[in-house]
Protein backbone atom coordinates (compact mmCIF):
# COMPACT_ATOMS: atom_id res chain seq x y z
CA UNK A 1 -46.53 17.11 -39.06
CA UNK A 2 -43.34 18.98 -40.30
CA UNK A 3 -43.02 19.82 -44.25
CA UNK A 4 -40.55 21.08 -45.72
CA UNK A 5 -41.04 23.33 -49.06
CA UNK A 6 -37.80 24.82 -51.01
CA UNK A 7 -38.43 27.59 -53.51
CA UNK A 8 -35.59 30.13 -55.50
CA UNK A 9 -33.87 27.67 -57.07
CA UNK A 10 -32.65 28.63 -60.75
CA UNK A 11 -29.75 29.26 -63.03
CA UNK A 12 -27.44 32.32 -61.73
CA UNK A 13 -24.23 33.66 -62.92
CA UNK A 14 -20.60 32.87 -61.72
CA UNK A 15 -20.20 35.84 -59.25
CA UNK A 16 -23.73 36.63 -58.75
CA UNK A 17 -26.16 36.14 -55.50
CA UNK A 18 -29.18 34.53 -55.26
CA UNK A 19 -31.11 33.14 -52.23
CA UNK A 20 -33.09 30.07 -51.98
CA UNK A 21 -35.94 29.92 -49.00
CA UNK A 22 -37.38 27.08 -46.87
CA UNK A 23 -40.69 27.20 -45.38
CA UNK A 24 -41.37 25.10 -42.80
CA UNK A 25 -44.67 24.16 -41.42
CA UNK A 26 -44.72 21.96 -38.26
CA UNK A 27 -42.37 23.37 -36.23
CA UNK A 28 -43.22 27.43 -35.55
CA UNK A 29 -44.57 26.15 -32.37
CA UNK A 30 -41.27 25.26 -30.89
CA UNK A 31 -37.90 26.89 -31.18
CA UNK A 32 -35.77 23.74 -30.28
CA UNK A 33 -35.21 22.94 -34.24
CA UNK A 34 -32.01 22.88 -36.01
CA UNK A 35 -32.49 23.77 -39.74
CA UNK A 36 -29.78 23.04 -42.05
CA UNK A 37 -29.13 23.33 -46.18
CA UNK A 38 -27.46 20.51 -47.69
CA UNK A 39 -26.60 20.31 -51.53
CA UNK A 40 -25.71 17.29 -53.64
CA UNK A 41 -24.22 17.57 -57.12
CA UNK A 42 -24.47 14.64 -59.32
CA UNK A 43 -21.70 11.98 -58.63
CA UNK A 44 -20.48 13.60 -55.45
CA UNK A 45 -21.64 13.24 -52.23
CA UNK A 46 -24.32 15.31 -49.95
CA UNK A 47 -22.77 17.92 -47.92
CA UNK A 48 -23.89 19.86 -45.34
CA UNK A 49 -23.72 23.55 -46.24
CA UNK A 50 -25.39 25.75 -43.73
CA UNK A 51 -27.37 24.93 -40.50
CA UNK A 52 -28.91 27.44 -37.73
CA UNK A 53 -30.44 26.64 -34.56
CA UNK A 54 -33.79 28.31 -34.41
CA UNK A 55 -33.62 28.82 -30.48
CA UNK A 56 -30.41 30.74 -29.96
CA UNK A 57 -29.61 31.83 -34.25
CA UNK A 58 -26.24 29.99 -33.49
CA UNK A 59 -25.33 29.15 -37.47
CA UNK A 60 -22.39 26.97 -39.11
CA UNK A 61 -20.88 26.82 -42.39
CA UNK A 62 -18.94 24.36 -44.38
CA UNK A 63 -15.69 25.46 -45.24
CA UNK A 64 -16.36 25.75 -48.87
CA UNK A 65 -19.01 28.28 -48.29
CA UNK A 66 -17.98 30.51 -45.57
CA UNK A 67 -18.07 33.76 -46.10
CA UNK A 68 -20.39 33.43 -49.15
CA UNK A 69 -23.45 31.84 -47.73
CA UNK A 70 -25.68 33.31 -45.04
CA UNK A 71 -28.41 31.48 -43.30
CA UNK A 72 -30.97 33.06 -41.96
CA UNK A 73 -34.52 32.10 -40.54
CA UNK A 74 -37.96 34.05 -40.10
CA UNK A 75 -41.45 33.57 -39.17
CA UNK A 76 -44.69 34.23 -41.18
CA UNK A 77 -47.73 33.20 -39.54
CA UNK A 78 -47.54 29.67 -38.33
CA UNK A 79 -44.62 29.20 -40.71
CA UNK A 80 -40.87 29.28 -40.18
CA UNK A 81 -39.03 30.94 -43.42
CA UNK A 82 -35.77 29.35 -43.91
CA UNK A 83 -32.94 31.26 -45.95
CA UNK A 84 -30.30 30.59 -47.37
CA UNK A 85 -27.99 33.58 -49.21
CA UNK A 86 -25.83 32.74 -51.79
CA UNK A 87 -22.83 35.70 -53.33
CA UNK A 88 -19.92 35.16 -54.75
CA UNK A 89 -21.59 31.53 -56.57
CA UNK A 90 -19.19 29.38 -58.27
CA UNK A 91 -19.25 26.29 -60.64
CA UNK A 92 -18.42 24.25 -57.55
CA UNK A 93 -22.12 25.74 -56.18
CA UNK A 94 -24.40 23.78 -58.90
CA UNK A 95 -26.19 21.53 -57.01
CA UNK A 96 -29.51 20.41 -55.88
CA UNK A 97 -29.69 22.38 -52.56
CA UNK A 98 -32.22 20.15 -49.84
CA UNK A 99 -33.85 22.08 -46.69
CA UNK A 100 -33.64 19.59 -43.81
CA UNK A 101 -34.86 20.02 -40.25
CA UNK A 102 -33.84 18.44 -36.52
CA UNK A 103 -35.54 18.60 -33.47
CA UNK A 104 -33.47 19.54 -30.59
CA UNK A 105 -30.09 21.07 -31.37
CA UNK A 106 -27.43 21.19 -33.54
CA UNK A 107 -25.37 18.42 -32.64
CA UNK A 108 -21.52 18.74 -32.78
CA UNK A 109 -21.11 16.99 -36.24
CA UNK A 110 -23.34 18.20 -39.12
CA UNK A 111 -23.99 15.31 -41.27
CA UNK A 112 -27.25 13.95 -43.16
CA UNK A 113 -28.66 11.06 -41.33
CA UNK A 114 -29.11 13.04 -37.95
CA UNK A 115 -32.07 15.40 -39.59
CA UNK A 116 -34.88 14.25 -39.46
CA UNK A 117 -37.03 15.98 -42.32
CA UNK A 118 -36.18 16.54 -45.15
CA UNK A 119 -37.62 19.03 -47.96
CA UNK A 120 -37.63 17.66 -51.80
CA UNK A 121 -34.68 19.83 -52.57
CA UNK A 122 -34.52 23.12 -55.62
CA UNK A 123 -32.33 23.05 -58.36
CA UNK A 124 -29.28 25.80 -58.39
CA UNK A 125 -27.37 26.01 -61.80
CA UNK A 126 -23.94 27.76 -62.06
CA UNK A 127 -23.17 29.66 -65.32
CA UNK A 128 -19.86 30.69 -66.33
């Protein structure tokens, strides 16, 4: 059974870094997972932020990200270590920030109801 377990979430400053993590037990067996990071801010819509395929490391970004956000994956044991790295936060980065996970690969679009698990999501709060 696949779980998903976000940590790191927490107030940060505008300009500052901070990285929120994933672990994912379920799937260290098998490499043909894509993981992705969505966020959702209250009153807007979810939207996919970051996503990596575990087999090949290919990664994506939404364009409101790029440049700022790194994803990056591990393993520990039986457990795959999902990161996400934040610099350069703004306002527009508040959000609850949800770990989600696919079997197979990343397909062409990058959008919510494809993933199949789906972690209970970490707070990130944007100071100015």
């Amino acid at each position: 059974q696949v779980k998903l377990v976000e940590s790191g979430g927490g107030s940060v400053q505008a300009g500052g870094s901070h990285r929120l993590s994933c672990a994912a037990s379920g799937v260290a067996g098998s490499r043909n997972y894509c993981m992705a990071w969505f966020r959702q801010a209250p009153g807007k819509a979810r939207e996919g932020v970051a996503r990596i395929f575990i087999g090949n490391d290919y990664d994506s970004y939404a364009d409101s990200v790029k440049g700022r956000f790194t994803i990056s994956h591990d393993k520990v044991d039986d457990t795959n270590i999902v990161l996400l790295q934040m610099n350069g936060l703004k306002a527009e980065d508040a959000a609850m920030y949800y770990c989600a996970a696919m079997r197979g690969g990343c397909l062409m679009r990058f959008a919510g109801p494809d993933f199949d698990y789906w972690g209970q999501g970490t707070q990130v709060t944007v100071s100015s």
